[in-house]
Protein backbone atom coordinates (compact mmCIF):
# COMPACT_ATOMS: atom_id res chain seq x y z
CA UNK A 1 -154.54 25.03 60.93
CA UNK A 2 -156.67 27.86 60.14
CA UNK A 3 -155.66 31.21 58.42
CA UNK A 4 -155.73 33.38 61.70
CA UNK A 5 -153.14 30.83 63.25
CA UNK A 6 -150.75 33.42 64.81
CA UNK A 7 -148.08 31.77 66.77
CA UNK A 8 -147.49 28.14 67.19
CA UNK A 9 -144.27 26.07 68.76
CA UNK A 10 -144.02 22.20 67.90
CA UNK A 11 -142.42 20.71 70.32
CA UNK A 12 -139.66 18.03 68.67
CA UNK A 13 -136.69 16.59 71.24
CA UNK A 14 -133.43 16.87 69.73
CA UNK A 15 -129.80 16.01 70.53
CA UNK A 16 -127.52 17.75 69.10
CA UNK A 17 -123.74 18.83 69.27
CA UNK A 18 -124.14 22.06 67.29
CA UNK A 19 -123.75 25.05 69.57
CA UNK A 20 -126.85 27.10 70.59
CA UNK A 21 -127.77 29.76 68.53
CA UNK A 22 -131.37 31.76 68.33
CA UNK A 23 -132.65 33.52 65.14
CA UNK A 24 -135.64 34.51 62.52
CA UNK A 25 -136.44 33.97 59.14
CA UNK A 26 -139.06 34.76 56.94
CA UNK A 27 -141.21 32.27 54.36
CA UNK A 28 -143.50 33.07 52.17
CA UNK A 29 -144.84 32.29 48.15
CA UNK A 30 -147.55 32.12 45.58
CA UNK A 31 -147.33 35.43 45.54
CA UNK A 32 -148.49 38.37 44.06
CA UNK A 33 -150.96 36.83 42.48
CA UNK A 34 -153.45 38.85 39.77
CA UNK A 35 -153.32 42.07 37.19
CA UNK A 36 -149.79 44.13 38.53
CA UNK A 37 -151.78 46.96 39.24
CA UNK A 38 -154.14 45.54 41.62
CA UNK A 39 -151.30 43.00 43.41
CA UNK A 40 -148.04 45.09 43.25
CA UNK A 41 -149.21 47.80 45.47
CA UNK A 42 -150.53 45.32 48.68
CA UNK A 43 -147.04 43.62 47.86
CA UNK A 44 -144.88 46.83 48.39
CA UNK A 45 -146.64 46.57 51.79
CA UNK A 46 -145.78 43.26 52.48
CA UNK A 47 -142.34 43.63 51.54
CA UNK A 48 -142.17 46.86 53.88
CA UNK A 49 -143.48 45.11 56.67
CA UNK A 50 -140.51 41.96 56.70
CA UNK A 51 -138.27 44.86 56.02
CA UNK A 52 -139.17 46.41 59.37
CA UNK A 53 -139.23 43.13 61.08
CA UNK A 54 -135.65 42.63 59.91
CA UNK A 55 -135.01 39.42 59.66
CA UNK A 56 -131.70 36.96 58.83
CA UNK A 57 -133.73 36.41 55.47
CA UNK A 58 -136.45 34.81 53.78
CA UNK A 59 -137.31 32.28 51.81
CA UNK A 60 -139.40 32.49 48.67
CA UNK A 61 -140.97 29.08 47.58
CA UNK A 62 -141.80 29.99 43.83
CA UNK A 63 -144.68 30.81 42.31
CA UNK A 64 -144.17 34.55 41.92
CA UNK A 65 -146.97 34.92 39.89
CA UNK A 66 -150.35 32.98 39.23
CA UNK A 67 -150.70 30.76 36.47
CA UNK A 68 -153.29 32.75 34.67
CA UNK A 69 -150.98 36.15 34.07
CA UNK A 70 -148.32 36.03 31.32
CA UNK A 71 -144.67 34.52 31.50
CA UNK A 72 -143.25 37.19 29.59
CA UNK A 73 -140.16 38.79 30.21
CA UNK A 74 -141.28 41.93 32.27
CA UNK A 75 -143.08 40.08 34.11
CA UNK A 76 -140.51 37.82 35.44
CA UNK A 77 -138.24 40.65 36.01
CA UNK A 78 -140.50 42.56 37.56
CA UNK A 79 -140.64 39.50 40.82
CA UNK A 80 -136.56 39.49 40.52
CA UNK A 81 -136.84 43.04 41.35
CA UNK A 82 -139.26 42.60 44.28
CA UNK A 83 -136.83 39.86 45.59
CA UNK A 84 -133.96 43.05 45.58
CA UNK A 85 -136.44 44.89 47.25
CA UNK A 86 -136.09 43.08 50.99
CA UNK A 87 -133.62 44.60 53.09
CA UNK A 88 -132.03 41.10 53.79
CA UNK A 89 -131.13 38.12 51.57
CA UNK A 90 -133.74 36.30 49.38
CA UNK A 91 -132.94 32.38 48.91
CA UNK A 92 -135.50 31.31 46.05
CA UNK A 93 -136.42 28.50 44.61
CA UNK A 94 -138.60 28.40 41.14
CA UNK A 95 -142.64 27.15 41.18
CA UNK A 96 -144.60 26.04 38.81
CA UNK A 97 -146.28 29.08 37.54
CA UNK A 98 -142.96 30.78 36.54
CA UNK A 99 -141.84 28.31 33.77
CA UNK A 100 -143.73 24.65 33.88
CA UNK A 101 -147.88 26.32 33.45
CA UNK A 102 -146.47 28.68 30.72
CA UNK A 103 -148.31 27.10 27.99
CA UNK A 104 -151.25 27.31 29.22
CA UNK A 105 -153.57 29.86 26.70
CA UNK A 106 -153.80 32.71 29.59
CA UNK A 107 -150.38 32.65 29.89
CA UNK A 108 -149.16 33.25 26.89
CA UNK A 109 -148.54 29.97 25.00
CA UNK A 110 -144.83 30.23 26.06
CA UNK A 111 -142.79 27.18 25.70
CA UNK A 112 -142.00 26.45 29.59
CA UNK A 113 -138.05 24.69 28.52
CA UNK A 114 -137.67 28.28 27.13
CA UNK A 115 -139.17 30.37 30.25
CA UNK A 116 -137.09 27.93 32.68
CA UNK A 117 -133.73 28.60 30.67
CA UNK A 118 -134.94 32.57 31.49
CA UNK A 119 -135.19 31.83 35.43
CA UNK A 120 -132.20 30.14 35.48
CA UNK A 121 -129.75 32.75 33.88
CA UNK A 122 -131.87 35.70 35.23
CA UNK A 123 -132.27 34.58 38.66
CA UNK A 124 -129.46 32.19 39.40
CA UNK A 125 -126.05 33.55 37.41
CA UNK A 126 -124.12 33.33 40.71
CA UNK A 127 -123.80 31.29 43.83
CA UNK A 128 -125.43 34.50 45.80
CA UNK A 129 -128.68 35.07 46.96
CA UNK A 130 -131.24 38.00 45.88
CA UNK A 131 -132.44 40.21 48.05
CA UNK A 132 -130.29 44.10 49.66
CA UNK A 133 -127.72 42.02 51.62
CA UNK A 134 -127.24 38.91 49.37
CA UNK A 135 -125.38 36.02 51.10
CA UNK A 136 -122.95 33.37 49.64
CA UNK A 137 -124.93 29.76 49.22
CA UNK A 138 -123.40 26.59 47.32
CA UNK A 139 -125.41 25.25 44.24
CA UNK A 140 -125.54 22.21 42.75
CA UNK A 141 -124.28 23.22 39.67
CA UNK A 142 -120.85 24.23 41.12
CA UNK A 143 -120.67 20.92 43.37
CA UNK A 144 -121.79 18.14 41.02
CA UNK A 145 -120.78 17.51 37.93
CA UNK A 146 -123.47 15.24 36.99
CA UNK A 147 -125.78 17.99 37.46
CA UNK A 148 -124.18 21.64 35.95
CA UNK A 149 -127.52 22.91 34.68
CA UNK A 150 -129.11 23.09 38.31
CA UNK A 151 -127.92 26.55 39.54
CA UNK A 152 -130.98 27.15 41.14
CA UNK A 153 -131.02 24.10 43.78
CA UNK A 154 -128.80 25.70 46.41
CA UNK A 155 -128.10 24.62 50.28
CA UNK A 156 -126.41 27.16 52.74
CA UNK A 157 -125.80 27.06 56.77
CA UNK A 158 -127.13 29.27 59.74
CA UNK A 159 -125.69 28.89 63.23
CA UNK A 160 -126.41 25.33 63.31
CA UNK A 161 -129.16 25.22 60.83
CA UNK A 162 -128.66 23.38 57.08
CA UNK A 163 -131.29 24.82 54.34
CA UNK A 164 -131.57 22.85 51.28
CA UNK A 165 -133.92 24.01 48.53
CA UNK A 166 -134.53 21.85 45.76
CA UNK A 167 -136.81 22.54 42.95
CA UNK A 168 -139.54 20.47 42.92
CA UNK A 169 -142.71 22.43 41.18
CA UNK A 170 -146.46 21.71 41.78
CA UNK A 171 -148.29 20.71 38.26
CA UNK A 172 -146.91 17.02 39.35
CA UNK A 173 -143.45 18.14 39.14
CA UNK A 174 -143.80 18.74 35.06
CA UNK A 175 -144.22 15.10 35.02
CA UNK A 176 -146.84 14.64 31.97
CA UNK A 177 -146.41 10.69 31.57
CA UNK A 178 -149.71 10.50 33.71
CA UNK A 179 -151.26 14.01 32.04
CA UNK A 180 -154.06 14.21 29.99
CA UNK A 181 -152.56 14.52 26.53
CA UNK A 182 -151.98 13.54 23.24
CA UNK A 183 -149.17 11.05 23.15
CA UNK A 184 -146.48 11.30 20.77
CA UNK A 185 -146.77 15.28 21.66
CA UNK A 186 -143.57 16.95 20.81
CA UNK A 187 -143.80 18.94 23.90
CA UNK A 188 -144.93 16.21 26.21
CA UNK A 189 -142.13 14.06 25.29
CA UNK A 190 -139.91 17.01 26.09
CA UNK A 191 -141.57 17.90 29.20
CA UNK A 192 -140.83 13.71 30.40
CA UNK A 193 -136.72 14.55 29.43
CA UNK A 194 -137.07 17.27 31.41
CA UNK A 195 -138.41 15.95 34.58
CA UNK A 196 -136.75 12.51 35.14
CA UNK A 197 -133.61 14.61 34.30
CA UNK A 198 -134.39 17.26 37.37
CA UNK A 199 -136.22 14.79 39.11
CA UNK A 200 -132.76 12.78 39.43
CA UNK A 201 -130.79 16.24 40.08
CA UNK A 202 -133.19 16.95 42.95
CA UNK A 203 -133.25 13.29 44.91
CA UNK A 204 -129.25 13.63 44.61
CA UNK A 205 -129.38 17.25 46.00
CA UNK A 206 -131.57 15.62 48.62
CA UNK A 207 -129.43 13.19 49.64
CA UNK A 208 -126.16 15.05 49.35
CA UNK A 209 -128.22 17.96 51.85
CA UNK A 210 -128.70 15.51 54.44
CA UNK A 211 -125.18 13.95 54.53
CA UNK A 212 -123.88 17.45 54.61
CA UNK A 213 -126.10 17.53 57.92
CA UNK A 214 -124.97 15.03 58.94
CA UNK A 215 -121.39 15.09 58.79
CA UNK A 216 -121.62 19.23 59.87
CA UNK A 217 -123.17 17.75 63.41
CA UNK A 218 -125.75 20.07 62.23
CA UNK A 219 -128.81 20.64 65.08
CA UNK A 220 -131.60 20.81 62.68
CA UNK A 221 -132.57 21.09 58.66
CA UNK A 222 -135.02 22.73 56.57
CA UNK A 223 -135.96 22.00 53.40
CA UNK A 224 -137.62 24.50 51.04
CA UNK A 225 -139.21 23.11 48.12
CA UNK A 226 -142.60 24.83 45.92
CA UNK A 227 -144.70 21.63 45.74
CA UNK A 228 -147.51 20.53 48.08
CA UNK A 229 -146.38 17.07 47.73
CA UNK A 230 -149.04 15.15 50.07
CA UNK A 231 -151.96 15.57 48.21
CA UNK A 232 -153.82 15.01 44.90
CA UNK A 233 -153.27 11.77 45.53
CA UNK A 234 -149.28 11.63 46.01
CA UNK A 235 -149.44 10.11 49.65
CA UNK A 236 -151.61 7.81 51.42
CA UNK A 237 -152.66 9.01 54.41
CA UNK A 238 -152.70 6.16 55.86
CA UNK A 239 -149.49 4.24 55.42
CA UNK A 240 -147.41 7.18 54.83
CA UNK A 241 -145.99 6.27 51.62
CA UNK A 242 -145.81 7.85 48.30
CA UNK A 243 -147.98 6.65 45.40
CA UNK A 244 -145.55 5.03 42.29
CA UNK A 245 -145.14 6.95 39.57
CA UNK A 246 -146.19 10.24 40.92
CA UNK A 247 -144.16 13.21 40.14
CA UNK A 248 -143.17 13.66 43.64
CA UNK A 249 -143.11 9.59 44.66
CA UNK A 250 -139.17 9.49 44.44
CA UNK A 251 -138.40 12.98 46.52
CA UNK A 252 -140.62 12.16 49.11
CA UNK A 253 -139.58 8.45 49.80
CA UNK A 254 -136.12 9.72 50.21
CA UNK A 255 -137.25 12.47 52.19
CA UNK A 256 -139.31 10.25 54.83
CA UNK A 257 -136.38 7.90 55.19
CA UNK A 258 -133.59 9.92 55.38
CA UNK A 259 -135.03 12.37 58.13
CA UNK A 260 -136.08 9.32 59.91
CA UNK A 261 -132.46 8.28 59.68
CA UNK A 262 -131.13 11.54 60.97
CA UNK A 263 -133.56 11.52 63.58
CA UNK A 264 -132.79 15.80 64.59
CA UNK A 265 -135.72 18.37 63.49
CA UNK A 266 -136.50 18.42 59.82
CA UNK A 267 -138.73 21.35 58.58
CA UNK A 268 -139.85 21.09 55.27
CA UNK A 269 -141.28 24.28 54.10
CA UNK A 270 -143.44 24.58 51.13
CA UNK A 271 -146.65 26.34 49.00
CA UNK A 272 -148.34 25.51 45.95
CA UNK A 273 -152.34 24.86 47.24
CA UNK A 274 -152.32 28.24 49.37
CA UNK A 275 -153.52 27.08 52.49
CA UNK A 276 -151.82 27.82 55.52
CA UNK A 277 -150.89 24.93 58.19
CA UNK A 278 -148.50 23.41 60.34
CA UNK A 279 -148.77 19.66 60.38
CA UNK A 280 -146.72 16.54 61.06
CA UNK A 281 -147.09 14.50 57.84
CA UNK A 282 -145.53 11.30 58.79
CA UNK A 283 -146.09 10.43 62.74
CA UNK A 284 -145.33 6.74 62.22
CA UNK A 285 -141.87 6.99 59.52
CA UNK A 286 -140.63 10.19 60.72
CA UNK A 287 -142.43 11.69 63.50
CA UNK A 288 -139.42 14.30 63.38
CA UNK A 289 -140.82 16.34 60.28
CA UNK A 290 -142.67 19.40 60.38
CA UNK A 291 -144.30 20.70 57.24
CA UNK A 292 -145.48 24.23 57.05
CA UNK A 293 -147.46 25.55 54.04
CA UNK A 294 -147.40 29.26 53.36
CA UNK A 295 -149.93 31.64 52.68
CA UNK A 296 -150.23 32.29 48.80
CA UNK A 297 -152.87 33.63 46.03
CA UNK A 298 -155.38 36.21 47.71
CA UNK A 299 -153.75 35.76 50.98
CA UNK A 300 -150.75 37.81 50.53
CA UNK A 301 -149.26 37.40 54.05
CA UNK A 302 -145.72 35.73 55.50
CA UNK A 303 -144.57 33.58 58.07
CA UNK A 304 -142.05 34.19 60.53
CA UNK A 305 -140.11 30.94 61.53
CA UNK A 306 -138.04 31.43 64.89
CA UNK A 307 -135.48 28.88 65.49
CA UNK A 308 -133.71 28.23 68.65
CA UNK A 309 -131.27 25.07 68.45
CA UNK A 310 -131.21 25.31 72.24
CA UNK A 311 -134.78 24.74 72.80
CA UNK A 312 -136.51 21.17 72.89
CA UNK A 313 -138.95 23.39 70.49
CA UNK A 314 -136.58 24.55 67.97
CA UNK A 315 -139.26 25.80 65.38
CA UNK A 316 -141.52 28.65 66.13
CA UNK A 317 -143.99 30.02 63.84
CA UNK A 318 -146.09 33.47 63.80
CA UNK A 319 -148.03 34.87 60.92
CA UNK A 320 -147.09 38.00 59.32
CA UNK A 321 -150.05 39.65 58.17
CA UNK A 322 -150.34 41.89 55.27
CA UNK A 323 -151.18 45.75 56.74
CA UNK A 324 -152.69 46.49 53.13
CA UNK A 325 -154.39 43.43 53.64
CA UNK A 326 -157.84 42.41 55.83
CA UNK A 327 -156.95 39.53 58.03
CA UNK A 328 -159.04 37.34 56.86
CA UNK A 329 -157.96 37.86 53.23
């Protein structure tokens, strides 16, 4: 899909024993993206716009800033505060920029365990949502006891609708055992603890989301996630399947079968490579999935997702364009 898309349905049959129920949400990420001064402004507008819209909330996919700006403090606080800024409840889940790209030179040689310890107890010190009107959701961290330090992978329900966000980043999901660097690197070696641990915590939280579906008779589920997980080599196009060893190979195998198995409408919403489309990424193993990439980087726009559980077509999508904001940029 092209960048002017404005309003698309995909049709998908369902069955379902959920009642009927019609409503509109907001996603967007990778955003604001440059110097504050230059980005904040055009995002204020953004923000105003959904606001007016008035939606049942949004969801934020990560990546609140780009990778080249500094992870320091004000900088993450200043996105927390544009998350309170919507009129309606935020659900957010971290990207890659925010914690795991922190040591990059531009961004201020941070150590990224230390910036995602930040997010976590900044962001996610309660089981509610950001945004004006914050809204109860169940974490991880509260429901599995294997898994207490994930407060920010959180699920919650909407008139027939599960959402399950999981925190899976872009950068191959922090996994560095197939990086370019120096092995026997202190930090690499702590970057590998790091993801097989949340790597694990994520394919339970995956699992766990759809047998909450499941057993809920739910009509449909969407799962949020920051990652573009089908290319730089991570999927073959061709059978459908996730390569090995990937950082995303393990998520996305469960993912494929388990929607297949639940056979309803699966959305999968995510950002990461800032270029916007609606596509069916597996039309042989689960022909049920939508993905939809956001807009992100200089195109600072949303998406509006409709959903109507009594429709054949239960996702709808329009763009939200930025009014600071050229279309075409």
């Amino acid at each position: 899909m092209k960048n002017g898309f404005g309003l698309a349905l995909i049709g998908l049959c369902i069955a379902t024993s959920a009642p009927a129920a019609e409503f509109k949400f907001i996603a967007l990420g990778d955003l604001p993206y440059g110097p504050p001064a230059k980005v904040y402004p055009p995002f204020e507008r953004l923000i105003a716009e959904i606001n007016a819209k008035a939606p049942a909330f949004t969801l934020h996919i990560g990546d609140t800033k780009s990778g080249s700006t500094p992870c320091a403090d004000q900088m993450l606080l200043d996105q927390k505060r544009f998350m309170n800024a919507f009129e309606t409840a935020v659900v957010y889940t971290p990207g890659d920029n925010e914690w795991t790209d922190c040591h990059r030179l531009k961004a201020g040689r941070f150590d990224p365990i230390e910036r995602l310890s930040f997010i976590r107890r900044t962001y996610f010190d309660r089981p509610m949502s950001l945004g004006k009107s914050p809204i109860p959701i169940e974490r991880q961290s509260d429901l599995m006891p294997a898994h207490t330090r994930y407060v920010e992978n959180s699920r919650f329900s909407r008139d027939g609708v599960w959402f399950v966000l999981a925190h899976v980043v872009g950068s191959n999901n922090n996994n560095r055992t197939l990086a370019n660097v120096r092995p026997g690197n202190p930090a690499n070696a702590a970057a590998v603890l790091e993801f097989e641990a949340r790597n694990k915590a994520n394919v339970a939280w995956l699992e766990d989301g759809f047998d909450k579906a499941v057993t809920a008779g739910a009509a449909a589920m969407v799962v949020a996630i920051h990652a573009n997980i089908f290319d730089y080599g991570s999927l073959d196009k061709k059978t459908e399947k996730f390569t090995e060893g990937i950082g995303f190979s393990r998520f996305g195998e469960l993912l494929v079968r388990r929607a297949a198995e639940y056979e309803k409408p699966v959305l999968l919403i995510f950002g990461d490579s800032h270029n916007f489309r609606i596509f069916h990424p597996f039309p042989r193993r689960a022909p049920n999935v939508t993905a939809l990439e956001v807009y992100g980087a200089a195109h600072m726009h949303a998406v509006e997702v409709s959903v109507d559980t009594n429709e054949d077509a239960v996702f709808g999508f329009k763009s939200i364009f930025n009014p600071a904001l050229k279309r075409g940029k």
